[in-house]
Protein backbone atom coordinates (compact mmCIF):
# COMPACT_ATOMS: atom_id res chain seq x y z
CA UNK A 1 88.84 105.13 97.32
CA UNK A 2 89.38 105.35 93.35
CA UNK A 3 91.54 107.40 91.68
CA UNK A 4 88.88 110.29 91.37
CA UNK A 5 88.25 110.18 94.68
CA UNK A 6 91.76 110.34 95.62
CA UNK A 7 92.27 113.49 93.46
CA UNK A 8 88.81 115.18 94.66
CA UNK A 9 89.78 114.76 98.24
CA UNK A 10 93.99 116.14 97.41
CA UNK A 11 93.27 119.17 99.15
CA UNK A 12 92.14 117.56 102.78
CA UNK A 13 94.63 114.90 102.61
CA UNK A 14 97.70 116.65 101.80
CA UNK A 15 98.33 117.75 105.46
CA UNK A 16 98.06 114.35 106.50
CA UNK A 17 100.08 112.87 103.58
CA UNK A 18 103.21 115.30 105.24
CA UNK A 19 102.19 113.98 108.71
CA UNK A 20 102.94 110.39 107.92
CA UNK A 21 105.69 111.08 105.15
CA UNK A 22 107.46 113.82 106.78
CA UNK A 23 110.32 113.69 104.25
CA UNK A 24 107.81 115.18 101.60
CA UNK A 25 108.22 118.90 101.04
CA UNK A 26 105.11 121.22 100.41
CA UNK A 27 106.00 121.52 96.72
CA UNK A 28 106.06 117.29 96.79
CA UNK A 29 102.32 117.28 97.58
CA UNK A 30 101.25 120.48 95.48
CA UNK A 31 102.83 118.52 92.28
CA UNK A 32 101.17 115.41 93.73
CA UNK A 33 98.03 117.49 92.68
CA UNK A 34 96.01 114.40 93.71
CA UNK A 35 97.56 112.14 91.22
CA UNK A 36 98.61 109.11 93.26
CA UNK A 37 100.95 107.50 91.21
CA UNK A 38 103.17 110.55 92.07
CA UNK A 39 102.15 110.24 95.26
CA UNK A 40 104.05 106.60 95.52
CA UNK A 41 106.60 107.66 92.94
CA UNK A 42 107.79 110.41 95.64
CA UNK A 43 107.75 108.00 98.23
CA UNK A 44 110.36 106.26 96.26
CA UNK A 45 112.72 108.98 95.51
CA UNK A 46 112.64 110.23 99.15
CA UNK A 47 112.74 106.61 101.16
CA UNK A 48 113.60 104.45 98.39
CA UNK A 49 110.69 102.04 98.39
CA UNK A 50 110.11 99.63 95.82
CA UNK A 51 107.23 100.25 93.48
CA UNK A 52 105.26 97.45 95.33
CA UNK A 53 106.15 99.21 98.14
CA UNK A 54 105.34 102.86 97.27
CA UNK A 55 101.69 101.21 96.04
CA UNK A 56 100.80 99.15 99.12
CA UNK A 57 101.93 102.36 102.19
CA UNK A 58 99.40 104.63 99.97
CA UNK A 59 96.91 102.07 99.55
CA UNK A 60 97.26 100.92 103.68
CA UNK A 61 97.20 104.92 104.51
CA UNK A 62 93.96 105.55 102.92
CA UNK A 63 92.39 102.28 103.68
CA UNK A 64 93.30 103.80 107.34
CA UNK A 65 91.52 106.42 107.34
């Protein structure tokens, strides 16, 4: 899935984004807004990934599903 694709979809995937990172707040994924480089820069503020990290659990999540 590209980036457009990623944004298009926001809106389904935000539920499950919470599901798996339950640390994320529902104003984390409405500023996500689809974008997901903020998507795997929240996932460093709130677990403290690395950005390698951050880009490979996003990546593995919607390779997943």
């Amino acid at each position: 899935m590209n980036n457009d694709q990623f944004e298009g979809k926001w809106k389904e995937l935000k539920g499950q984004a919470q599901q798996r990172w339950g640390d994320l707040t529902n104003d984390d994924v409405d500023r996500v807004s689809g974008r997901q480089e903020e998507l795997e820069g929240l996932l460093q503020q709130r677990y403290g990934y690395e950005k390698d990290r951050a880009h490979r659990e996003v990546n593995d999540w919607i390779a997943g599903r």
